[in-house]
Every structure is written in C-alpha cells, then in structure tokens.
PDB file of N, CA and C in Angstrom:
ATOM      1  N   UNK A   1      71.455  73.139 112.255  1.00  0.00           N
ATOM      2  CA  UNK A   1      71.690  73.087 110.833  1.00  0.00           C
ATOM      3  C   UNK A   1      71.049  74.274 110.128  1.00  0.00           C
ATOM      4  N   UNK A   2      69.665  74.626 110.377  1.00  0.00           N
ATOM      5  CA  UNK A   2      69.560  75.757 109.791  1.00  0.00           C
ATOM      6  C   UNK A   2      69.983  76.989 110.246  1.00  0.00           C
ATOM      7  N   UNK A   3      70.904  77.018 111.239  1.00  0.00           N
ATOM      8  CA  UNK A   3      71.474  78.642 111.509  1.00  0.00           C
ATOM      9  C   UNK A   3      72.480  78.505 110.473  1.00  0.00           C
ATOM     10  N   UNK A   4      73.300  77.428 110.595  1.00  0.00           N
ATOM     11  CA  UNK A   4      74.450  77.492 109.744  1.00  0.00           C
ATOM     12  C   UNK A   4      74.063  77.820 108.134  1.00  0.00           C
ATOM     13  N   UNK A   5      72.923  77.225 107.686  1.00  0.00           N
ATOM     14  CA  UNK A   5      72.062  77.586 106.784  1.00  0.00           C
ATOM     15  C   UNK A   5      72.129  79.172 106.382  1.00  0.00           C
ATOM     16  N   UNK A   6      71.402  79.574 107.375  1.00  0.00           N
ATOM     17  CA  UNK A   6      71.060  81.222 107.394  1.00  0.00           C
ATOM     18  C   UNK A   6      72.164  82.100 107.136  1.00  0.00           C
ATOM     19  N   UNK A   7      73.470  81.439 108.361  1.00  0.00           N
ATOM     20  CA  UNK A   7      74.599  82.156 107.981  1.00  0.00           C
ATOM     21  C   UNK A   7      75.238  82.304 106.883  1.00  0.00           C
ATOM     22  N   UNK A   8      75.190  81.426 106.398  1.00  0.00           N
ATOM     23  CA  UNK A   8      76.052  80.781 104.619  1.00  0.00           C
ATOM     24  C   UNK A   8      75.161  81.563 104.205  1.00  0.00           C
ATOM     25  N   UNK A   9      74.220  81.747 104.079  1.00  0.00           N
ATOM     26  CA  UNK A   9      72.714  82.828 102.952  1.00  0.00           C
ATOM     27  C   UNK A   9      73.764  83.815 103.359  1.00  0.00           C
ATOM     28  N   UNK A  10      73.559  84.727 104.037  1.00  0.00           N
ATOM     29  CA  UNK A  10      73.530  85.936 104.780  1.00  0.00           C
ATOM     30  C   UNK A  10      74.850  86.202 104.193  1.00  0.00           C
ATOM     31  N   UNK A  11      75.675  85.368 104.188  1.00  0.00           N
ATOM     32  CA  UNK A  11      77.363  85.578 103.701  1.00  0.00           C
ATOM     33  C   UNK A  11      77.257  86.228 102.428  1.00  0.00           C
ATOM     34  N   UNK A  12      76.548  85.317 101.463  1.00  0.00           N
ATOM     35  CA  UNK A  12      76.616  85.272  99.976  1.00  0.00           C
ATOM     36  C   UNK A  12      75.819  86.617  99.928  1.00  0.00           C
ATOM     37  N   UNK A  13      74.621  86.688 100.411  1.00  0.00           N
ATOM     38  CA  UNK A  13      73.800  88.175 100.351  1.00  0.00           C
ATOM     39  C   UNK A  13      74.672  89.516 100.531  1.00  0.00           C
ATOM     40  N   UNK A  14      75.523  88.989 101.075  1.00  0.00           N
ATOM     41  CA  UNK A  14      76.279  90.604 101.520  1.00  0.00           C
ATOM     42  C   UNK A  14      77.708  90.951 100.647  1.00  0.00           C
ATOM     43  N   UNK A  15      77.650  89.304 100.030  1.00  0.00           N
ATOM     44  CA  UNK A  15      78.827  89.520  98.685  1.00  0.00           C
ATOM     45  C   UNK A  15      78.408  89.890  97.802  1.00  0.00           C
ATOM     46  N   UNK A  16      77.374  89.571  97.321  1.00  0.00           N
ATOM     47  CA  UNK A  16      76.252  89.813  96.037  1.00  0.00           C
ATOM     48  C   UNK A  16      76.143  90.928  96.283  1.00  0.00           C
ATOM     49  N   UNK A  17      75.802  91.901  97.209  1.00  0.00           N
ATOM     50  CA  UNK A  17      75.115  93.437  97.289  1.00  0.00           C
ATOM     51  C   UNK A  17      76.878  94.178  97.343  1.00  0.00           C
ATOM     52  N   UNK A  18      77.880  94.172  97.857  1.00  0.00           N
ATOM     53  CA  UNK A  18      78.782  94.480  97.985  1.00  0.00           C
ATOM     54  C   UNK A  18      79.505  94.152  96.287  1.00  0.00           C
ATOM     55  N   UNK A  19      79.538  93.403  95.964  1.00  0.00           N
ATOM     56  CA  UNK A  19      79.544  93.246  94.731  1.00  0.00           C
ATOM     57  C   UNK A  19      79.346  93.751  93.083  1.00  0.00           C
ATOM     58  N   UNK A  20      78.107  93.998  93.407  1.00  0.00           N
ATOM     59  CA  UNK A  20      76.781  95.208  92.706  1.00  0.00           C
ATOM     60  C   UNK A  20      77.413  96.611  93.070  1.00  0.00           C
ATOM     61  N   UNK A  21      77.006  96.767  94.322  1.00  0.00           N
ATOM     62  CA  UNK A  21      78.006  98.480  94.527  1.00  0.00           C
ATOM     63  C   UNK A  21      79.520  98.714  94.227  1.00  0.00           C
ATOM     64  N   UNK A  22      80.281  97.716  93.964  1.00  0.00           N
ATOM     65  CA  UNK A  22      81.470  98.075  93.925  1.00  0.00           C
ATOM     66  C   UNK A  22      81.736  98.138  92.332  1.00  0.00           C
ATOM     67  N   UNK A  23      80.561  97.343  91.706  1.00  0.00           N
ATOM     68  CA  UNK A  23      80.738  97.040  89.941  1.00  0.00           C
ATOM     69  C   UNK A  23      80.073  98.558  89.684  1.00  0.00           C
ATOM     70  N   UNK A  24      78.562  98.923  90.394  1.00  0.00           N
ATOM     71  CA  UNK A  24      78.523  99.672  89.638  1.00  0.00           C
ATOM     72  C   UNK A  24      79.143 101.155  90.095  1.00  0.00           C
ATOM     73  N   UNK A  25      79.997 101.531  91.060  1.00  0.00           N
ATOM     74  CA  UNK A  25      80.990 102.547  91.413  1.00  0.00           C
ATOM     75  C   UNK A  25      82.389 102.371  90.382  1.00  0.00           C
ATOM     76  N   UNK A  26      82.780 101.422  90.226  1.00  0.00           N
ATOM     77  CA  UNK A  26      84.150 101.420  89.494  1.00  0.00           C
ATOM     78  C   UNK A  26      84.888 100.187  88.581  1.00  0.00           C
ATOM     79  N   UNK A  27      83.695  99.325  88.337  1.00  0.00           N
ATOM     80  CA  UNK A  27      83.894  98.049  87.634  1.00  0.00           C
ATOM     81  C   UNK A  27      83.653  96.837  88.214  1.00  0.00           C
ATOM     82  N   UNK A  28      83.980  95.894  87.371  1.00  0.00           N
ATOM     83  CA  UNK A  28      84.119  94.653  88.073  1.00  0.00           C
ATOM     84  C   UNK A  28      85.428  94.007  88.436  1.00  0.00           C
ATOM     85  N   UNK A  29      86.467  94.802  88.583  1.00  0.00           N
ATOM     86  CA  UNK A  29      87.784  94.345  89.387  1.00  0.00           C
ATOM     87  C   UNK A  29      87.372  95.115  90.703  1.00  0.00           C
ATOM     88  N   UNK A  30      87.113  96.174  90.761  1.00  0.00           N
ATOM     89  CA  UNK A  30      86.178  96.283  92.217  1.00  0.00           C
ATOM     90  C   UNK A  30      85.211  95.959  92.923  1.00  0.00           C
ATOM     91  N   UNK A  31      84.216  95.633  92.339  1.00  0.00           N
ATOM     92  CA  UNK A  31      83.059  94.146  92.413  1.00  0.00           C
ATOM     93  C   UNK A  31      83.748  93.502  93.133  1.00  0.00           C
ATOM     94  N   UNK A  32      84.652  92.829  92.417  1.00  0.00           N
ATOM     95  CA  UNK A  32      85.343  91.265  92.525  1.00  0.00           C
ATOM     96  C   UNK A  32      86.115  91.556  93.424  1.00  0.00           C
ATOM     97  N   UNK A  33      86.690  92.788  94.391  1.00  0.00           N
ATOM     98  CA  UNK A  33      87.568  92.752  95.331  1.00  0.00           C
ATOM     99  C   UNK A  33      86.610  93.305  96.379  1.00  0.00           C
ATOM    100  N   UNK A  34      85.564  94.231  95.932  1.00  0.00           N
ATOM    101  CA  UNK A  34      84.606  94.116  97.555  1.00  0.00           C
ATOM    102  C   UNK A  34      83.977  92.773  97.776  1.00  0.00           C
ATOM    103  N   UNK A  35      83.523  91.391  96.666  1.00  0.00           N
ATOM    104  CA  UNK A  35      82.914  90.732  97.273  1.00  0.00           C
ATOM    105  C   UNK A  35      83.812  89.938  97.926  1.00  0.00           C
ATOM    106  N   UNK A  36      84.997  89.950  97.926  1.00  0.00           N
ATOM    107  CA  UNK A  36      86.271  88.977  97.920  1.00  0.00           C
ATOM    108  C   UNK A  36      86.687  89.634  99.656  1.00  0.00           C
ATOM    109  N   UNK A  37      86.520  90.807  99.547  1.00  0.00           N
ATOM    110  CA  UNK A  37      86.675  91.300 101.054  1.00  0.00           C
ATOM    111  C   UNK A  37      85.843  90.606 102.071  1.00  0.00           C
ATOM    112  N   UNK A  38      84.330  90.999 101.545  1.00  0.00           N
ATOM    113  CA  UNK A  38      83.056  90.509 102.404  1.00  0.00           C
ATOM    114  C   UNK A  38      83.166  89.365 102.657  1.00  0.00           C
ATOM    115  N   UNK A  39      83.430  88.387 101.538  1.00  0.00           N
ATOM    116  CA  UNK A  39      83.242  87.098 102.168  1.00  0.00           C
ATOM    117  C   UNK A  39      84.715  86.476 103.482  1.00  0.00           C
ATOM    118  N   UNK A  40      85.940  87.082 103.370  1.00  0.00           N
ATOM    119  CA  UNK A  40      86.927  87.265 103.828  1.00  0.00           C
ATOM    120  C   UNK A  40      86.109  87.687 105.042  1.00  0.00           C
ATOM    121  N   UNK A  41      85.727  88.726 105.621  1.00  0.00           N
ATOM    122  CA  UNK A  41      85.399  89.454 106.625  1.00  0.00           C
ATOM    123  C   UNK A  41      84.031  88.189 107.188  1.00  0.00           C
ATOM    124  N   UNK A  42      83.488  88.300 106.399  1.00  0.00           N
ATOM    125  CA  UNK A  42      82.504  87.423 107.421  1.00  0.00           C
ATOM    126  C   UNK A  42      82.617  86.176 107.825  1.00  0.00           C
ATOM    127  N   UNK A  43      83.351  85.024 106.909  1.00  0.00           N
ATOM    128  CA  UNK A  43      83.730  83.898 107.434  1.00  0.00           C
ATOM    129  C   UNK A  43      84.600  84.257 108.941  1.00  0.00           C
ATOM    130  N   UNK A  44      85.256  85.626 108.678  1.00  0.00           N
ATOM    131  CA  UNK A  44      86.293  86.219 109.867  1.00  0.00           C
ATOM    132  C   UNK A  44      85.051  85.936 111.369  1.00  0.00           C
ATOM    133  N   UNK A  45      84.359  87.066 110.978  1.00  0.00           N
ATOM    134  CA  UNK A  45      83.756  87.262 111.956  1.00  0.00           C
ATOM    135  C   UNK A  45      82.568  85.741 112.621  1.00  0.00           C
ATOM    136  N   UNK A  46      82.267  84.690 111.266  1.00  0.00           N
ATOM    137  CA  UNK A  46      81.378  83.800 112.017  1.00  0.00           C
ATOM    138  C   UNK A  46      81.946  82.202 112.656  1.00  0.00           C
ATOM    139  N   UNK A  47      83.349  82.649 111.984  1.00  0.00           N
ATOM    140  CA  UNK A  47      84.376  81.668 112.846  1.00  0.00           C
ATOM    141  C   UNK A  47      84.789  82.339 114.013  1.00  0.00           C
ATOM    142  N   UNK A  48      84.740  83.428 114.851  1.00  0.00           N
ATOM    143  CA  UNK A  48      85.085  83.998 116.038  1.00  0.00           C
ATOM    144  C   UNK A  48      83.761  83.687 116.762  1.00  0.00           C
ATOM    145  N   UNK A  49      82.705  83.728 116.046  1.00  0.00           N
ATOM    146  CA  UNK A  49      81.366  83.940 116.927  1.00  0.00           C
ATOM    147  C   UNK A  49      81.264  82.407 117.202  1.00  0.00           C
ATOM    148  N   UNK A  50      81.816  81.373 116.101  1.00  0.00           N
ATOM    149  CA  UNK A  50      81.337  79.826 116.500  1.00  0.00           C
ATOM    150  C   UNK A  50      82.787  79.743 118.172  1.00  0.00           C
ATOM    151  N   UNK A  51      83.496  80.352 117.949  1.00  0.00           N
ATOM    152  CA  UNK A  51      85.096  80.293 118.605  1.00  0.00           C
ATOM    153  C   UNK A  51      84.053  80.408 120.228  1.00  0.00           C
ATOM    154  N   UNK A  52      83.763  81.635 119.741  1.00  0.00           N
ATOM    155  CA  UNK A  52      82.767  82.169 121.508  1.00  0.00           C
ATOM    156  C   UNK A  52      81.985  81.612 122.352  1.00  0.00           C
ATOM    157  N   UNK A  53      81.137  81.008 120.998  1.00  0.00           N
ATOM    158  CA  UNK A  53      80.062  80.269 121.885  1.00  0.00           C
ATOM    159  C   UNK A  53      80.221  78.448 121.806  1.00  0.00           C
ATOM    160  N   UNK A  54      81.477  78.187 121.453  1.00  0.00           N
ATOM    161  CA  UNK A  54      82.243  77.232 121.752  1.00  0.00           C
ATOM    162  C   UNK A  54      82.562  77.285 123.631  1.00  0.00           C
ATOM    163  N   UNK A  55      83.191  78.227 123.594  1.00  0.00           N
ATOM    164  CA  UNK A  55      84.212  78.739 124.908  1.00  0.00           C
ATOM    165  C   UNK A  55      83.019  79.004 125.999  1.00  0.00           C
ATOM    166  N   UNK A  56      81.838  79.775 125.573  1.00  0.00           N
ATOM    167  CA  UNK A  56      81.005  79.613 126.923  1.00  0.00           C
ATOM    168  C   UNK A  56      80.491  78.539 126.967  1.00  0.00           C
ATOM    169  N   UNK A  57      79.838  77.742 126.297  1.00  0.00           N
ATOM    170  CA  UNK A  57      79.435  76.382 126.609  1.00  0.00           C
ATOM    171  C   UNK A  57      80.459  75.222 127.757  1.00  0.00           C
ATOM    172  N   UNK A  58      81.404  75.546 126.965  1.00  0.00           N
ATOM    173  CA  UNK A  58      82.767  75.047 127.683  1.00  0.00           C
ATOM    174  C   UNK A  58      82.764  75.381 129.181  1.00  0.00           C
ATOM    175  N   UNK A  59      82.549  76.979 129.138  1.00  0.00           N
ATOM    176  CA  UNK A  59      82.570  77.354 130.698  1.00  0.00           C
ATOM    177  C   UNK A  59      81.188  76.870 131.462  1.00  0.00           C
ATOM    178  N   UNK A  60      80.025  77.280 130.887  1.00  0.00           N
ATOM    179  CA  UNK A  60      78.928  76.129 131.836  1.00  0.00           C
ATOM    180  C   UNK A  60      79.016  74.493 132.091  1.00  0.00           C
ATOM    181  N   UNK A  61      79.676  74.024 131.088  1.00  0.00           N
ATOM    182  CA  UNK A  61      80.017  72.691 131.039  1.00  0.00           C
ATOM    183  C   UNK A  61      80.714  72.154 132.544  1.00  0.00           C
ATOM    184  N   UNK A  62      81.943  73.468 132.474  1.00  0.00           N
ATOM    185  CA  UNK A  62      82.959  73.047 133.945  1.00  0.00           C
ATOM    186  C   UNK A  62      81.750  73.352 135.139  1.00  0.00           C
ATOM    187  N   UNK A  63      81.064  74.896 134.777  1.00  0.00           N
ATOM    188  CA  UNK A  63      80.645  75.446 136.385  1.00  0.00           C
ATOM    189  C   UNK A  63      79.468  74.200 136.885  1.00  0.00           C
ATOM    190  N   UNK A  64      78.978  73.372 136.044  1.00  0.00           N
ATOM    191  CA  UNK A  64      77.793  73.051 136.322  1.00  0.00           C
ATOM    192  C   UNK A  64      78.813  71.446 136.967  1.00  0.00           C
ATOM    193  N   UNK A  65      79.694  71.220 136.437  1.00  0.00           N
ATOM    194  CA  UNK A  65      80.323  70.191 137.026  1.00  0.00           C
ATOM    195  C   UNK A  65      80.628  70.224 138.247  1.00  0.00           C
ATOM    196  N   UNK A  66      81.418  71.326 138.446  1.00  0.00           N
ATOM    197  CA  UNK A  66      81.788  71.740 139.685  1.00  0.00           C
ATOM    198  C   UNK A  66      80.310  71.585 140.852  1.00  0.00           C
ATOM    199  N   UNK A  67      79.544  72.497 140.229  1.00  0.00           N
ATOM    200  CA  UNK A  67      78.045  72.503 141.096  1.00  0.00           C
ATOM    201  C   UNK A  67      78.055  70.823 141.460  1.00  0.00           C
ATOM    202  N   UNK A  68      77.911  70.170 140.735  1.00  0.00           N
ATOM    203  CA  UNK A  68      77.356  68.908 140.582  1.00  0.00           C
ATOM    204  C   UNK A  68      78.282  68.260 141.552  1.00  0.00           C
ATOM    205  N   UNK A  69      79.814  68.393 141.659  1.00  0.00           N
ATOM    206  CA  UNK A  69      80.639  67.836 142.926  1.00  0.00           C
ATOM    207  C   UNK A  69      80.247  68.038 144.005  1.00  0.00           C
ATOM    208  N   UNK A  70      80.288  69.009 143.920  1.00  0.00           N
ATOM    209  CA  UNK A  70      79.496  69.643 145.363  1.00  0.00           C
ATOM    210  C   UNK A  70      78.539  69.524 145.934  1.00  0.00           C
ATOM    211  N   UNK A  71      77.297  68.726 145.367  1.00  0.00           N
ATOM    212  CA  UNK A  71      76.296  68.197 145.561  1.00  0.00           C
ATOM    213  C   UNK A  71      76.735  66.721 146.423  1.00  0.00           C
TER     214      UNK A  71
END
C-alpha cells in the first residue's frame, strides 16, 4: 500500500513541476497540456511496470511448482 502511495505522489509531483515549466514557458494551455501528457505517460509507464511484475511472479509461481512436482 505504501508503494502505490509513493507512486500516486511521484505522479502528481511530476505533473505539478511539468506544469509550472510549461505555464511559465508559454501559458497555461501549455501547463495544462504538459501536465495532461505526464500524467498520461506515467500511469502508461506504472501500469506496464505493475503488467511485469505481475508476469514474473506468475513465472516463479509455475517454476517453483514444477520444482515442487518433482520433489
């Protein structure tokens, strides 16, 4: 619970700062479309990373079964 925690922080932190640089480079319709990217991009990237370590768990799950037949 608290990684998922950390991650959700970490999301919003990088919209907020992405946000700020894009308002103060060219407004706040650019603000509002870099933070709109970031948060786009990182839910991207921390739904692939939950996807991954879904899939290896999965794979020790089988190998250790297998081990365990074989016993």
């Amino acid at each position: 619970m608290n990684r998922l925690i950390a991650e959700s922080l970490v999301c919003l932190i990088m919209a907020a700062l992405l946000f700020m640089c894009g308002y103060l480079l060219e407004g706040l319709k650019f603000g509002m479309f870099c933070a709109a990217l970031s948060l786009s991009s990182d839910l991207g990237y921390y739904h692939g990373v939950r996807e991954g370590e879904k899939n290896e768990r999965e794979k020790q799950r089988i190998k250790w079964k297998s081990v365990h037949e074989r016993l």
